[in-house]
C-alpha atoms as a PDB file:
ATOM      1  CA  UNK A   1     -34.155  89.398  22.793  1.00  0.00           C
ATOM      2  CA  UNK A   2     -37.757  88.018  22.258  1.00  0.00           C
ATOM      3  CA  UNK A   3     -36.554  84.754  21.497  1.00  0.00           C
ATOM      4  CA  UNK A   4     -33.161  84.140  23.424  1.00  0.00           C
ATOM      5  CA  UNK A   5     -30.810  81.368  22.827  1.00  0.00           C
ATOM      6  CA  UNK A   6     -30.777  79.003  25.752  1.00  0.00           C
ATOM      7  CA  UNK A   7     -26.721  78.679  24.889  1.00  0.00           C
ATOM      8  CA  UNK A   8     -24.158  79.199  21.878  1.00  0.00           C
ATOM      9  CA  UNK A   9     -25.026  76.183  20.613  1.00  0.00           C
ATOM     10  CA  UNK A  10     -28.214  77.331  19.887  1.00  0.00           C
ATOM     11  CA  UNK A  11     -27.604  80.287  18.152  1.00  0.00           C
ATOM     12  CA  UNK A  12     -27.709  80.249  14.574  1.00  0.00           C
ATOM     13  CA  UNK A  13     -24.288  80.751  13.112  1.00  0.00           C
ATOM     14  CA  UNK A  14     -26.006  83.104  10.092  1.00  0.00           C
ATOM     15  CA  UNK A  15     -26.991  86.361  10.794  1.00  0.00           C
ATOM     16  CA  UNK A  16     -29.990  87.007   8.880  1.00  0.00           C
ATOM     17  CA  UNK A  17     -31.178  83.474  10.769  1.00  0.00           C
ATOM     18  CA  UNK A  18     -30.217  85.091  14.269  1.00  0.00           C
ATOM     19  CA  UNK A  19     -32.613  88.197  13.199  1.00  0.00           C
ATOM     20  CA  UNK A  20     -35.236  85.964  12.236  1.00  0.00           C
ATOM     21  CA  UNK A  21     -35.301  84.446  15.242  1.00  0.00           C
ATOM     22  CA  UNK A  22     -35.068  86.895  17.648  1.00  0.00           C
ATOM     23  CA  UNK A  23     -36.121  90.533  15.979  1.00  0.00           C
ATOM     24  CA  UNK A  24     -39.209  92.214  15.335  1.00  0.00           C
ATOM     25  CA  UNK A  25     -39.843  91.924  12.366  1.00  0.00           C
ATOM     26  CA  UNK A  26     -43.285  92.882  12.295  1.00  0.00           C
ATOM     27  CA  UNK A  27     -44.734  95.883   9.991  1.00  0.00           C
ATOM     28  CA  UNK A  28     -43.902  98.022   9.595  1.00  0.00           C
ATOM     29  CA  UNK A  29     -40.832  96.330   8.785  1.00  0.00           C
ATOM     30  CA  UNK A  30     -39.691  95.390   5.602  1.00  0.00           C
ATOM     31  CA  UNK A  31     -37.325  92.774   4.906  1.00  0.00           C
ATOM     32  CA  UNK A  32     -36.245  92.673   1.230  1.00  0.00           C
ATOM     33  CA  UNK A  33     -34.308  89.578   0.353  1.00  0.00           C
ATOM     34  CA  UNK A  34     -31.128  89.553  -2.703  1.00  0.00           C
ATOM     35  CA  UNK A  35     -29.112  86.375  -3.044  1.00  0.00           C
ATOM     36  CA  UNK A  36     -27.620  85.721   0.629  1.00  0.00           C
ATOM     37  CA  UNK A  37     -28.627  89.445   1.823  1.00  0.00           C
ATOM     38  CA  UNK A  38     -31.130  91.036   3.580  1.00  0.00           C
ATOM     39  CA  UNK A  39     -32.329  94.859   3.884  1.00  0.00           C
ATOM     40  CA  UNK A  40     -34.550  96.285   6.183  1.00  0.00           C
ATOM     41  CA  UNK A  41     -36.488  99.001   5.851  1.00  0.00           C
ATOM     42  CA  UNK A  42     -39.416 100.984   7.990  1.00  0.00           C
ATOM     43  CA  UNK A  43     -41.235 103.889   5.599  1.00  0.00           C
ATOM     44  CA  UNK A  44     -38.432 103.293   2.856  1.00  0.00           C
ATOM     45  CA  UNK A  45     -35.780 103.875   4.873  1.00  0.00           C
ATOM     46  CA  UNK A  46     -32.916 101.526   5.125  1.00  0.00           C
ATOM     47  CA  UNK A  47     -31.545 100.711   8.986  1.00  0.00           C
ATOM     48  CA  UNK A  48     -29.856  97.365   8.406  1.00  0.00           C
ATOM     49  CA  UNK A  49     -28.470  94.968   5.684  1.00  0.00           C
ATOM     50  CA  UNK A  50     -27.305  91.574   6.971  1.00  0.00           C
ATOM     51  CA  UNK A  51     -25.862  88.284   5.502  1.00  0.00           C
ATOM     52  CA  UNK A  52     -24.475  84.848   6.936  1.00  0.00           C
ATOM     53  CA  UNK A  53     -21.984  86.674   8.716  1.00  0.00           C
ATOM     54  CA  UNK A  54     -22.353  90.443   8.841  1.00  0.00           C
ATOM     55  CA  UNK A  55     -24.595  92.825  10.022  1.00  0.00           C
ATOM     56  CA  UNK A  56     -24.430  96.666   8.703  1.00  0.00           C
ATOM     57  CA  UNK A  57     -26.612  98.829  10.963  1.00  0.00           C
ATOM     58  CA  UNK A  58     -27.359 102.046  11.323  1.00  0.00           C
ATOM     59  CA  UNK A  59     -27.016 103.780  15.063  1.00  0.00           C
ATOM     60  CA  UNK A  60     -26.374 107.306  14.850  1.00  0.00           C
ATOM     61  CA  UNK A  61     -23.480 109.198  15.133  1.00  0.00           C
ATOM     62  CA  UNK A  62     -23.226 109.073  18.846  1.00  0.00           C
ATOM     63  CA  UNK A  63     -23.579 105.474  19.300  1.00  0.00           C
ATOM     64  CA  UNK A  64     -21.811 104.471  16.475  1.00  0.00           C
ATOM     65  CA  UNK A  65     -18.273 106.094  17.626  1.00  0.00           C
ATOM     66  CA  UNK A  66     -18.833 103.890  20.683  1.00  0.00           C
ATOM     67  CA  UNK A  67     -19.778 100.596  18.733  1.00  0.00           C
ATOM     68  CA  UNK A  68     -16.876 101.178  16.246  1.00  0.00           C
ATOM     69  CA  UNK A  69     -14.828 100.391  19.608  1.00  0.00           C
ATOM     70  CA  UNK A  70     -16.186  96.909  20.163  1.00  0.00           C
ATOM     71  CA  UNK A  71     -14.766  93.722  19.169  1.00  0.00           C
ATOM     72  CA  UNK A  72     -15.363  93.112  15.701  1.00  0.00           C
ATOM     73  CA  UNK A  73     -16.835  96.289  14.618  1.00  0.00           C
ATOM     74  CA  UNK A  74     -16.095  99.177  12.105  1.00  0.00           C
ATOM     75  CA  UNK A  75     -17.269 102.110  10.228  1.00  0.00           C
ATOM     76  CA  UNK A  76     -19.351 100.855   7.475  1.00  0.00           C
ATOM     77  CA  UNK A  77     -19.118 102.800   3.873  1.00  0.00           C
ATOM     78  CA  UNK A  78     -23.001 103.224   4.085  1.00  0.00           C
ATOM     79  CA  UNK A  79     -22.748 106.199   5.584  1.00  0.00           C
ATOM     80  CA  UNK A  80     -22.848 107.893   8.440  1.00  0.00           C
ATOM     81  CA  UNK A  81     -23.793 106.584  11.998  1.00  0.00           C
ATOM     82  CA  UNK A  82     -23.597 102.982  10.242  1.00  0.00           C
ATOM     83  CA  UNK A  83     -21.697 100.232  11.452  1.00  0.00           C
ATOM     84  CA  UNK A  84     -20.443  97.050  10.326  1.00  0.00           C
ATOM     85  CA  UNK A  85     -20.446  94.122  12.875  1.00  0.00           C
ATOM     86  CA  UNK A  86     -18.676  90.984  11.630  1.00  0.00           C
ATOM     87  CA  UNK A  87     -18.184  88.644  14.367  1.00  0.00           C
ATOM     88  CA  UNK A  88     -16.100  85.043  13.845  1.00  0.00           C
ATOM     89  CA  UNK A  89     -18.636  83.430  15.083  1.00  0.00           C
ATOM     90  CA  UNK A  90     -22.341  84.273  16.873  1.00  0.00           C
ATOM     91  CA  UNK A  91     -22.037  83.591  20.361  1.00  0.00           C
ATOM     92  CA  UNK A  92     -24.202  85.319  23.314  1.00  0.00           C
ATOM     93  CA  UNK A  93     -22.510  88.367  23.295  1.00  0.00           C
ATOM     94  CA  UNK A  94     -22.670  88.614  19.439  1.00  0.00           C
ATOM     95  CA  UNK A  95     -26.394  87.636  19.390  1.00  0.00           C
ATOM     96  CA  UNK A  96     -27.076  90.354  21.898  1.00  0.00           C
ATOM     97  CA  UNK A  97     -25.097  92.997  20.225  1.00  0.00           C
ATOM     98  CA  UNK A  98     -26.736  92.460  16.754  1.00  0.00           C
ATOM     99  CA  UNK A  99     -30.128  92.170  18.432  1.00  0.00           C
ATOM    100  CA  UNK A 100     -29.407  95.078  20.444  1.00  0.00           C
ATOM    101  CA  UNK A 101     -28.215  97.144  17.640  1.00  0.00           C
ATOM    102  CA  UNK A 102     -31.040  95.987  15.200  1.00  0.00           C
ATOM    103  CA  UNK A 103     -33.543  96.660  17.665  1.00  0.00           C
ATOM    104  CA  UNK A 104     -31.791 100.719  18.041  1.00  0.00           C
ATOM    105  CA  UNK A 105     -31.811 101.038  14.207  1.00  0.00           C
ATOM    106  CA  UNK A 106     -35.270  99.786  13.889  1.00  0.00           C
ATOM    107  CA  UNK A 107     -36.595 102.430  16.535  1.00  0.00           C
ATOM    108  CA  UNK A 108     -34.303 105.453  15.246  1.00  0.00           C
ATOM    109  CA  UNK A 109     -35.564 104.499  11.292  1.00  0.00           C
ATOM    110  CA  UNK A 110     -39.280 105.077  12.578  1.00  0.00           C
END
């Protein structure tokens, strides 16, 4: 993550705050904002849609049937290869999973 939490009280308890924080967000990314959600897009093509407290990603096929095993995680109705990660609460190994995942989406949509 390019800009890692020193601890979980640092991390920011919304997710589209963690991804500001610590994603690339550069173009050509780009981040369309409706009420307390956030898409993201490379070349018109949605990978991720986030709020406060869920993250909806797309990984694939492959990696998706392993994510859909981790804490907190299911198959999201977007389709295919998406998942959705809703976590109680964002600590280090939540921040690294939806930075980690965002980061995969981001590379696979371009």
């Amino acid at each position: 993550m390019s800009g890692e939490p020193a601890d979980d009280a640092a991390i920011p308890q919304s997710i589209v705050a963690l991804i500001e924080e610590v994603a690339d967000l550069e173009p050509p990314v780009e981040v369309r904002i409706d009420g307390g959600h956030a898409s993201y897009d490379v070349a018109g093509r949605c990978f991720a849609v986030a709020s406060a407290s869920v993250l909806e990603v797309d990984l694939g096929a492959e990696v998706a049937s392993a994510a859909v095993r981790t804490p907190d995680t299911a198959a999201s109705g977007r389709g295919p290869g998406w998942v959705r990660f809703a976590p109680p609460t964002v600590d280090d190994h939540a921040a690294d999973r939806i930075a980690s995942w965002f980061e995969l989406a981001r590379r696979i949509a371009a």
